[in-house]
N, C-alpha and C. Protein backbone atom coordinates (compact mmCIF):
# COMPACT_ATOMS: atom_id res chain seq x y z
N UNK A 1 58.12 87.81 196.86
CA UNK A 1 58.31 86.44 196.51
C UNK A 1 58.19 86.26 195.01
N UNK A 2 59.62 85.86 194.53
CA UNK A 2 59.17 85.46 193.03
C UNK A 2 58.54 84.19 192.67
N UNK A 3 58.19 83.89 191.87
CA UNK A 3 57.80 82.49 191.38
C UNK A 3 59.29 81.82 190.70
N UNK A 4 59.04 80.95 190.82
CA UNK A 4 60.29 79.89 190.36
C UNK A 4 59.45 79.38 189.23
N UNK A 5 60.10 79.20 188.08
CA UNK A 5 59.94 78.49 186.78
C UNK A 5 60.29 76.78 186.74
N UNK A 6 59.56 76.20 186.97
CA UNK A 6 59.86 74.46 186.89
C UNK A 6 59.83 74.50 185.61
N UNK A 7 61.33 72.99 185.78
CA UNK A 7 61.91 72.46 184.49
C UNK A 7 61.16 71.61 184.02
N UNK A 8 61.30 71.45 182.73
CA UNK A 8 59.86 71.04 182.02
C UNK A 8 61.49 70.09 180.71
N UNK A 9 61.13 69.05 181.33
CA UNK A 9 62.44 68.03 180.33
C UNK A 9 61.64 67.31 179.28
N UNK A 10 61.93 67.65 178.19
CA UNK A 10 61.56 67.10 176.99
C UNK A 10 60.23 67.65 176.04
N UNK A 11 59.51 68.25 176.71
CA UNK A 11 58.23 68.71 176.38
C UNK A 11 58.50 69.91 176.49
N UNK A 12 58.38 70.50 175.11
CA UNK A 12 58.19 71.83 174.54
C UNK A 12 56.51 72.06 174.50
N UNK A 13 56.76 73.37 174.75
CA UNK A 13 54.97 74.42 174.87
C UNK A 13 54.86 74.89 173.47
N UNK A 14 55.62 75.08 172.54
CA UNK A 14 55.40 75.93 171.64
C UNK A 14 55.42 74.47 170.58
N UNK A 15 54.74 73.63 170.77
CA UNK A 15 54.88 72.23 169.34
C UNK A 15 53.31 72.20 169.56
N UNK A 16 53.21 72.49 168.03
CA UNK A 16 51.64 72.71 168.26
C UNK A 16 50.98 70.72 167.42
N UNK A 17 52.16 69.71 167.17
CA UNK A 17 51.78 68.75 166.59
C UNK A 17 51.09 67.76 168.32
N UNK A 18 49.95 67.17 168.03
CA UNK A 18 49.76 66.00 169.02
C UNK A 18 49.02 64.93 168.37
N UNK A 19 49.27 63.84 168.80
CA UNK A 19 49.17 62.54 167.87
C UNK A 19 47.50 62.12 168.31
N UNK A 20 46.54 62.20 167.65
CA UNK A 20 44.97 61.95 168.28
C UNK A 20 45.04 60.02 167.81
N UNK A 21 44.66 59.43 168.94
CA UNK A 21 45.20 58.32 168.94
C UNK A 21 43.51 57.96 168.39
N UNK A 22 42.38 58.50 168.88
CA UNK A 22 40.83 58.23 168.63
C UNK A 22 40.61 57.87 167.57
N UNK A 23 40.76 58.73 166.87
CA UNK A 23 40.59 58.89 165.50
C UNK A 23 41.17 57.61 164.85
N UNK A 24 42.70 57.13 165.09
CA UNK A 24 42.91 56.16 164.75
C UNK A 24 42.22 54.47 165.29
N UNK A 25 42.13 54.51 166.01
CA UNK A 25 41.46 53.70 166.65
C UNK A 25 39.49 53.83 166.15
N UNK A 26 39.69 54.64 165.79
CA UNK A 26 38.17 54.51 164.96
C UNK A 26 38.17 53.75 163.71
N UNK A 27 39.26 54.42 163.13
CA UNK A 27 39.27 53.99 161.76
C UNK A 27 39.96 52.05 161.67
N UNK A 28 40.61 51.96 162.37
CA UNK A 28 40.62 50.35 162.37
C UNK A 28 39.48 49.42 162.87
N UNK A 29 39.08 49.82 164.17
CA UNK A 29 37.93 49.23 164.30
C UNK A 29 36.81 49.46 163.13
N UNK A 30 36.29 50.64 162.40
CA UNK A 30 36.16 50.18 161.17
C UNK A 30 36.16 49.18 160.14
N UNK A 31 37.52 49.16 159.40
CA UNK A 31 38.12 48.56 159.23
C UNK A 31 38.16 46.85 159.58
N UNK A 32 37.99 46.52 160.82
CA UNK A 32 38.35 45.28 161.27
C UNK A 32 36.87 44.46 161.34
N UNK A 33 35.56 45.47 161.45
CA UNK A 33 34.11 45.18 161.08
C UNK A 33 33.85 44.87 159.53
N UNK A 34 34.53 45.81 158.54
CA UNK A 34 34.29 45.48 157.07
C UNK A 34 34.83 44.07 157.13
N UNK A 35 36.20 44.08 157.06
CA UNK A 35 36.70 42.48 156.99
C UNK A 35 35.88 41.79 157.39
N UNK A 36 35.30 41.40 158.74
CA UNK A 36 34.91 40.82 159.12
C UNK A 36 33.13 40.49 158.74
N UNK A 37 32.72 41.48 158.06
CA UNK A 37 31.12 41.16 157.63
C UNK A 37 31.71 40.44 155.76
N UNK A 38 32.55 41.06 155.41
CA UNK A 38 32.88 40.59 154.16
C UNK A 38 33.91 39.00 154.09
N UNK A 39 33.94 38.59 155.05
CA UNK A 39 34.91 37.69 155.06
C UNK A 39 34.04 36.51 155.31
N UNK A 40 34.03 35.46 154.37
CA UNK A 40 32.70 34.25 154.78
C UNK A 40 33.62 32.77 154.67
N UNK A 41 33.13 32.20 155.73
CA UNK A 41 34.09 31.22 156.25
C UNK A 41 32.72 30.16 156.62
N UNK A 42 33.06 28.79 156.21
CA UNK A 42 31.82 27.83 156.31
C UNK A 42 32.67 26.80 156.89
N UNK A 43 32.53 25.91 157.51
CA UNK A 43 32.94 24.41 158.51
C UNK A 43 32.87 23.74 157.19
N UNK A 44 31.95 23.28 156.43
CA UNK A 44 31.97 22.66 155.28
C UNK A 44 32.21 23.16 153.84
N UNK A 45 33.44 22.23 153.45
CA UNK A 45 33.83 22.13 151.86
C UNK A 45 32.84 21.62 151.10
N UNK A 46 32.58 22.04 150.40
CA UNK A 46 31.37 21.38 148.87
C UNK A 46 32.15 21.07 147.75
N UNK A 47 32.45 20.21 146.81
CA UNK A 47 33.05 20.15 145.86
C UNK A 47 31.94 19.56 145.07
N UNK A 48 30.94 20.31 143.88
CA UNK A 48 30.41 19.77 143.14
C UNK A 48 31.04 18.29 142.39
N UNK A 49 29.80 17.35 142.32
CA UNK A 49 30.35 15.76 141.74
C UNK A 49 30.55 16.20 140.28
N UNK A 50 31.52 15.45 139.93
CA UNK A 50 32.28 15.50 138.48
C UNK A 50 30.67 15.27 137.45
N UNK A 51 30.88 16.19 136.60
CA UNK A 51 30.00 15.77 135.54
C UNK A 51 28.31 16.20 136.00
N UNK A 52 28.22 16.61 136.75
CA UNK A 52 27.17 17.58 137.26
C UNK A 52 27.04 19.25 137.52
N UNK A 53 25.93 19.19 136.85
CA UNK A 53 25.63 21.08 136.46
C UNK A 53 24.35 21.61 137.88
N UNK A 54 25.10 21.54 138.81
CA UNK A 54 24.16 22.56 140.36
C UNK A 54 23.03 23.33 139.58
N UNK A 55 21.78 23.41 140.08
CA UNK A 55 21.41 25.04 140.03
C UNK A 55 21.37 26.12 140.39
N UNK A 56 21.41 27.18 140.23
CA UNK A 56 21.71 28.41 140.65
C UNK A 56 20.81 29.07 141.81
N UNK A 57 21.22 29.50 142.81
CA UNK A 57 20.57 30.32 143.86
C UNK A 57 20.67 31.52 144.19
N UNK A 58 20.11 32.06 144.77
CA UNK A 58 20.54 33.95 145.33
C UNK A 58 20.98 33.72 146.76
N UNK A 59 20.33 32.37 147.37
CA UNK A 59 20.52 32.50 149.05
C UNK A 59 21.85 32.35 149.43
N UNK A 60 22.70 32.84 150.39
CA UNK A 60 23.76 32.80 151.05
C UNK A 60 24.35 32.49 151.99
N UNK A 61 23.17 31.56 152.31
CA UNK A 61 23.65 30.65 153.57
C UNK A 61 24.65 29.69 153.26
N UNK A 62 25.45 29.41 154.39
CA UNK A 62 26.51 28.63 154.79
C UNK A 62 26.10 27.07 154.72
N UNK A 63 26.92 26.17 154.12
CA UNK A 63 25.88 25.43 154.35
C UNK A 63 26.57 24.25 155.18
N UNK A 64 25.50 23.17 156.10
CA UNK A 64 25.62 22.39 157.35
C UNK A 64 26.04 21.16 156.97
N UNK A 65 26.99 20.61 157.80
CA UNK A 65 27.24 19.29 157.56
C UNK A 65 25.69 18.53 157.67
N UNK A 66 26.22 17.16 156.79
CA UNK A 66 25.49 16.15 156.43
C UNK A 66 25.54 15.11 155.56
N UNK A 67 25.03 14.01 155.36
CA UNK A 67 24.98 13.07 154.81
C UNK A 67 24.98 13.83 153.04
N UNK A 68 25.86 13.26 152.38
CA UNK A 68 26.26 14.05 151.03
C UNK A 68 25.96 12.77 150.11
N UNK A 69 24.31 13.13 149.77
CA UNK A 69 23.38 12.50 148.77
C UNK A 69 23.90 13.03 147.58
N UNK A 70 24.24 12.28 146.12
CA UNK A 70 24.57 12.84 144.89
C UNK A 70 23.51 12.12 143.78
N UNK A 71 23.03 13.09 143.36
CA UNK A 71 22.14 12.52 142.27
C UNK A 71 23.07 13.15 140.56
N UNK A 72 23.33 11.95 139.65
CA UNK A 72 23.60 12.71 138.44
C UNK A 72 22.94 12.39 137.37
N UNK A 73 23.02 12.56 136.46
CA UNK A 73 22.49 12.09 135.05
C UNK A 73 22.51 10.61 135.05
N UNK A 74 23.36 9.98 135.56
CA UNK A 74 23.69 8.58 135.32
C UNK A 74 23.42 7.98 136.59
N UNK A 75 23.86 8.26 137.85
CA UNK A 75 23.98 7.43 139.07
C UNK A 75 23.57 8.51 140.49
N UNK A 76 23.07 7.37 141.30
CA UNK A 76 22.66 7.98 142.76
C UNK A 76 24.22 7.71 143.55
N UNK A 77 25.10 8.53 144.78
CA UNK A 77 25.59 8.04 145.53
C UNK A 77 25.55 8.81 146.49
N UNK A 78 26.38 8.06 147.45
CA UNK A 78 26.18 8.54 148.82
C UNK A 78 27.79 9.02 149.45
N UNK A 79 27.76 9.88 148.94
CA UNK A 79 29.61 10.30 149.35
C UNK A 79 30.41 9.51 147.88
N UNK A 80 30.93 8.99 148.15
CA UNK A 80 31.78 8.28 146.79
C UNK A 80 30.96 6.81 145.89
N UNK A 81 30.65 6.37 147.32
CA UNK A 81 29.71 4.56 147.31
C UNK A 81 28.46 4.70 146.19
N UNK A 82 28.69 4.33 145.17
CA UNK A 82 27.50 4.17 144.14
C UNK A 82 26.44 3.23 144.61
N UNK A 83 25.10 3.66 144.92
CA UNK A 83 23.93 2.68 145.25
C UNK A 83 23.31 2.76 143.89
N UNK A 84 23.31 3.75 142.93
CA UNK A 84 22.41 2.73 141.82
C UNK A 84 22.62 3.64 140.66
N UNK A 85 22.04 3.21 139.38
CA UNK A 85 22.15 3.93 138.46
C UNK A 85 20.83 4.40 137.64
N UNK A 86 20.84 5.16 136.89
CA UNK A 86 19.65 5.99 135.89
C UNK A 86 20.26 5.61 134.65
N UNK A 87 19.15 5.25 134.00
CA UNK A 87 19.19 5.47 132.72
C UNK A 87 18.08 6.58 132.32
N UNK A 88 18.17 7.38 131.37
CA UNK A 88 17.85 8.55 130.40
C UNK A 88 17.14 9.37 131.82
N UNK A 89 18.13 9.70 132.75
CA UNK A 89 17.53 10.42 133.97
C UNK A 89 17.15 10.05 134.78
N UNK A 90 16.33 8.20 134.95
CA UNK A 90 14.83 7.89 135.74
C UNK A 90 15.89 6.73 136.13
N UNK A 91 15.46 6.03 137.63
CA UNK A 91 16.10 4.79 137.86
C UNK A 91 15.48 4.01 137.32
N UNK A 92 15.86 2.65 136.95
CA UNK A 92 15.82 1.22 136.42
C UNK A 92 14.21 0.85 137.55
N UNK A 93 13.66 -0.05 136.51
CA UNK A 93 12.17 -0.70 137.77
C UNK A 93 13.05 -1.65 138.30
N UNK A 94 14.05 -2.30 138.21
CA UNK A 94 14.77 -3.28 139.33
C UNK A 94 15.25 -2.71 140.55
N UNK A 95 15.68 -1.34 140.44
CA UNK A 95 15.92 -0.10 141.79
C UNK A 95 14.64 0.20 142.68
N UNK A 96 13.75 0.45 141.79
CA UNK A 96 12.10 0.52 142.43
C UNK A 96 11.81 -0.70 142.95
N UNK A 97 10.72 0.05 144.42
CA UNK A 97 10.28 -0.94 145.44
C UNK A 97 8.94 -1.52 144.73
N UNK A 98 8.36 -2.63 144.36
CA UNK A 98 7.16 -3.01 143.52
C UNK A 98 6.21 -2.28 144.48
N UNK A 99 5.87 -2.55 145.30
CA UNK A 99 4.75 -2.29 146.02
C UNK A 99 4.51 -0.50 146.57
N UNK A 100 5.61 0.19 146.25
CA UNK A 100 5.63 1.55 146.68
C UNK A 100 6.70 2.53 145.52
N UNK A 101 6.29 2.88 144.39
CA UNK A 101 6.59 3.47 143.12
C UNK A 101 7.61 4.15 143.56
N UNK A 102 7.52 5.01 144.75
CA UNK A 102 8.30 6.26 144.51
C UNK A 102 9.35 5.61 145.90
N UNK A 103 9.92 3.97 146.71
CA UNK A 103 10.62 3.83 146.89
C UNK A 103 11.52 3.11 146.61
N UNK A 104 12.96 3.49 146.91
CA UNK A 104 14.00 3.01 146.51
C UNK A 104 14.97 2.19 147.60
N UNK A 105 14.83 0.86 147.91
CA UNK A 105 15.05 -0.25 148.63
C UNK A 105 16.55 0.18 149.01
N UNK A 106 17.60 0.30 147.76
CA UNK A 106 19.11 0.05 148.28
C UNK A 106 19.56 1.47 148.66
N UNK A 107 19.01 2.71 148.72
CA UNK A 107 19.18 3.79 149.18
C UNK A 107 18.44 3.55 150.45
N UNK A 108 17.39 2.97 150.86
CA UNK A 108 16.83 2.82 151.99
C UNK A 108 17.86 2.23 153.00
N UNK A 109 18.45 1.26 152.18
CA UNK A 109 19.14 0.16 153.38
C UNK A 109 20.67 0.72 153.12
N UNK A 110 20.93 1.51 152.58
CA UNK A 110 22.59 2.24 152.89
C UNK A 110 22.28 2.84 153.85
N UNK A 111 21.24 4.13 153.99
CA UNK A 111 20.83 5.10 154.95
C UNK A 111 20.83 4.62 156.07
N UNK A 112 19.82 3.24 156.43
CA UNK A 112 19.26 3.00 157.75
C UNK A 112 20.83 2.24 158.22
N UNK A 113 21.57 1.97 157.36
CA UNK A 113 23.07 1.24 157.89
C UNK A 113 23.79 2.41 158.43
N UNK A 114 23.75 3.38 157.73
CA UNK A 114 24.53 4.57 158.18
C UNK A 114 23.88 5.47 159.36
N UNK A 115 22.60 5.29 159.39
CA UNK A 115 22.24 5.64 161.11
C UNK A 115 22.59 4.86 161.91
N UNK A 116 22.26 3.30 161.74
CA UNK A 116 22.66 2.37 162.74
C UNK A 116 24.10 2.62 163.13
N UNK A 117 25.11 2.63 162.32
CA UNK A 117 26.36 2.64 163.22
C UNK A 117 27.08 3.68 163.48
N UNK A 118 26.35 5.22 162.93
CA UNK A 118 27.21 6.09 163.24
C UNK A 118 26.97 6.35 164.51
N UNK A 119 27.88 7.69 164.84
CA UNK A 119 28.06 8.36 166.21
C UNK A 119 27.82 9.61 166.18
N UNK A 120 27.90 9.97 164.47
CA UNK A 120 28.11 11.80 164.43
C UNK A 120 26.91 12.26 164.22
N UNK A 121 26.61 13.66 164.48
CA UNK A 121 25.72 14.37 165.22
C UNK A 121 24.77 15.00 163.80
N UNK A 122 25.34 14.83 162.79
CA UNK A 122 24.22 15.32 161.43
C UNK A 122 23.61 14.26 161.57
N UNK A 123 24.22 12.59 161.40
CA UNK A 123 23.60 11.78 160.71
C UNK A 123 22.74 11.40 161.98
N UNK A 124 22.55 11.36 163.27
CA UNK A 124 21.96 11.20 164.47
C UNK A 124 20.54 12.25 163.88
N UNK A 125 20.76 13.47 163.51
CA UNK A 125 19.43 14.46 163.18
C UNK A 125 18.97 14.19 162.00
N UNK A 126 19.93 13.35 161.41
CA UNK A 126 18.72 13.46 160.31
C UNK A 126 19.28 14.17 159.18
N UNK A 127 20.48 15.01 158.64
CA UNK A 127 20.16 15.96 157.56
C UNK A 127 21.10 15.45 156.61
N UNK A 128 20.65 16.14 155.56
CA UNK A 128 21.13 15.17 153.89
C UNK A 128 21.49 16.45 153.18
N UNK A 129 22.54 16.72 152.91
CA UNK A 129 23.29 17.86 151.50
C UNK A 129 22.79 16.70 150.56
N UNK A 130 21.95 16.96 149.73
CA UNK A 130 21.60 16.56 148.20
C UNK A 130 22.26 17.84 147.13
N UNK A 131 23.38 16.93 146.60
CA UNK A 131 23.91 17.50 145.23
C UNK A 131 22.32 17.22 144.12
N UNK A 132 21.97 17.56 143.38
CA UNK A 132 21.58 16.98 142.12
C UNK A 132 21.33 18.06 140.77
N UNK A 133 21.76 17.25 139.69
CA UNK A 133 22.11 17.83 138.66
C UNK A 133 20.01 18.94 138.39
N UNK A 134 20.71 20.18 137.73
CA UNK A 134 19.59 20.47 137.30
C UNK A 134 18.46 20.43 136.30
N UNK A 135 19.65 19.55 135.82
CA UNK A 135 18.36 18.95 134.65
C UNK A 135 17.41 17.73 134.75
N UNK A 136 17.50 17.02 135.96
CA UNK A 136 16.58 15.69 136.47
C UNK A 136 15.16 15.89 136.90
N UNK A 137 14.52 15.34 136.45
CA UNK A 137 13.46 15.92 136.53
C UNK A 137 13.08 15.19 137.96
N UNK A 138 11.54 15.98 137.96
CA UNK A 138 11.31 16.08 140.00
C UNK A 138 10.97 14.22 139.66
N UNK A 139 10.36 13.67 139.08
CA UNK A 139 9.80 12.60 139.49
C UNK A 139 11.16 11.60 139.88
N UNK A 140 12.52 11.78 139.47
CA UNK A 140 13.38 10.79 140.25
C UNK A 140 13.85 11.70 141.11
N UNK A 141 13.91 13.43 141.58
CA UNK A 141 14.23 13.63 142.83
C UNK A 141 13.45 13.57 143.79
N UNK A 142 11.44 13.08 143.49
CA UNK A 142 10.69 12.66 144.54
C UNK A 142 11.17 11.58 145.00
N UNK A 143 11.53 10.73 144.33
CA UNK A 143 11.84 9.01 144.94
C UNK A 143 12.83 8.99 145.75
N UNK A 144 14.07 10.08 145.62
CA UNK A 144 15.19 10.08 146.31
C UNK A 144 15.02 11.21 147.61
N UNK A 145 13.93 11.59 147.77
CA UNK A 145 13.68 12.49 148.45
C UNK A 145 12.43 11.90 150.01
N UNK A 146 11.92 10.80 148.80
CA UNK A 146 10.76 10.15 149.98
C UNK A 146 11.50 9.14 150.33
N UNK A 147 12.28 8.37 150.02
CA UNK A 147 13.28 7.50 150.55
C UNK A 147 14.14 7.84 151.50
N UNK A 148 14.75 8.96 151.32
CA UNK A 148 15.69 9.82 152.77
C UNK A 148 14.57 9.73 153.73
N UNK A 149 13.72 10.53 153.76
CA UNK A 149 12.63 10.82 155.02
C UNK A 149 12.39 9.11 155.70
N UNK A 150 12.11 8.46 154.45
CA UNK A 150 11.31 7.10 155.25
C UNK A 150 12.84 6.29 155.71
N UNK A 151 13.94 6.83 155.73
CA UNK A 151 15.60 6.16 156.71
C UNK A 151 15.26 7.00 157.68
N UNK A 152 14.57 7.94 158.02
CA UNK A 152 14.95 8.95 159.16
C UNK A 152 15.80 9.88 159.14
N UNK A 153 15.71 10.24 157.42
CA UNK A 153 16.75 11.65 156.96
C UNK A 153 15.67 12.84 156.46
N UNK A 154 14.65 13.55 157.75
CA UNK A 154 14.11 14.37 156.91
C UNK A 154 14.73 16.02 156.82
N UNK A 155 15.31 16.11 157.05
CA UNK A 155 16.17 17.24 156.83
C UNK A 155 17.19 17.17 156.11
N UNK A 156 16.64 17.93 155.14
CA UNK A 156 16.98 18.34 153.48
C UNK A 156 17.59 19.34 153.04
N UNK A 157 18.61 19.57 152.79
CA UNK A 157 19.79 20.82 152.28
C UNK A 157 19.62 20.63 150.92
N UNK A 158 19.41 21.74 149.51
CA UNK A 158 20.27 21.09 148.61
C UNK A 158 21.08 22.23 148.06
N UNK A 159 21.63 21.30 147.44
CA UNK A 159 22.84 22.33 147.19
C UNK A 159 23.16 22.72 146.37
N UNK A 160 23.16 24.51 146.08
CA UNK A 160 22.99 25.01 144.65
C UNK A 160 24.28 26.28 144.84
N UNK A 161 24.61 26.48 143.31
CA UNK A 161 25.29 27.63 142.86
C UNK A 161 24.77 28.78 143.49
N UNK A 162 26.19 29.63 143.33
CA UNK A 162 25.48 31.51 144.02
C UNK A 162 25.23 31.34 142.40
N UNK A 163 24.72 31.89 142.20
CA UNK A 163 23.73 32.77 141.19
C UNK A 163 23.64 34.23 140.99
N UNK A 164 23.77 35.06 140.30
CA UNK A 164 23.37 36.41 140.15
C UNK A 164 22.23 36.96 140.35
């Protein structure tokens, strides 16, 4: 009995090339992890307010929607809406509450308006992106800071430059 030789269509024995598909498939998944740890994507746009200098940070967090407090050299606002102004850094004593130094009445009553009628889910918790310039000194960012808390904004973002 001889053996019979089966036909063998298309596939040669003597091709010593074969395509290792692993290897490739390693190297993209690779690949598709770098992108993806290097690639930073945030829900929220920041556009520093005109005429204000951020300070600088190392931290790299993303940062959360919220009520977008702006403090500058000249004026407090709240998104675009000007509630008050500074002169040489400090607010005016007509902005100050007489009976409580470090509050500020018309930032009080924008805030507690803007809890009362919203619906959305930062201003329901509470949290405040504070822009403010870095050259103001703490005693007008205490006033603007104990005034958020006493609307029911105690959660505090602020918002600074990457930094080196």
């Amino acid at each position: 009995m001889s053996r019979r030789k089966r036909p063998h269509f298309g596939v040669s024995r003597k091709s010593t090339f074969a395509l290792n598909i692993t290897s490739l498939t390693d190297m993209f998944t690779i690949m598709l992890v770098f992108l993806l740890q290097t690639f930073a994507t945030s829900d929220v746009q920041l556009e520093p307010a005109q005429g204000i200098r951020l300070p600088t940070s190392t931290s790299n967090l993303n940062p959360i929607e919220g009520v977008r407090l702006i403090v500058t050299k000249d004026q407090l606002l709240i998104g675009e809406q000007k509630i008050a102004d500074l002169k040489d850094k400090k607010f005016d004593a007509h902005d100050i509450d007489g009976a409580d130094a470090n509050f500020l009445p018309l930032l009080f009553n924008e805030l507690d308006k803007l809890a009362k009628n919203s619906t959305d889910e930062h201003i329901k918790e509470g949290r405040i992106l504070l822009q403010a310039d870095a050259s103001l000194p703490y005693d007008t960012l205490r006033k603007v800071l104990y005034t958020a808390s006493m609307a029911g904004f105690p959660q505090l973002k602020m918002v600074a430059m990457l930094g080196n």
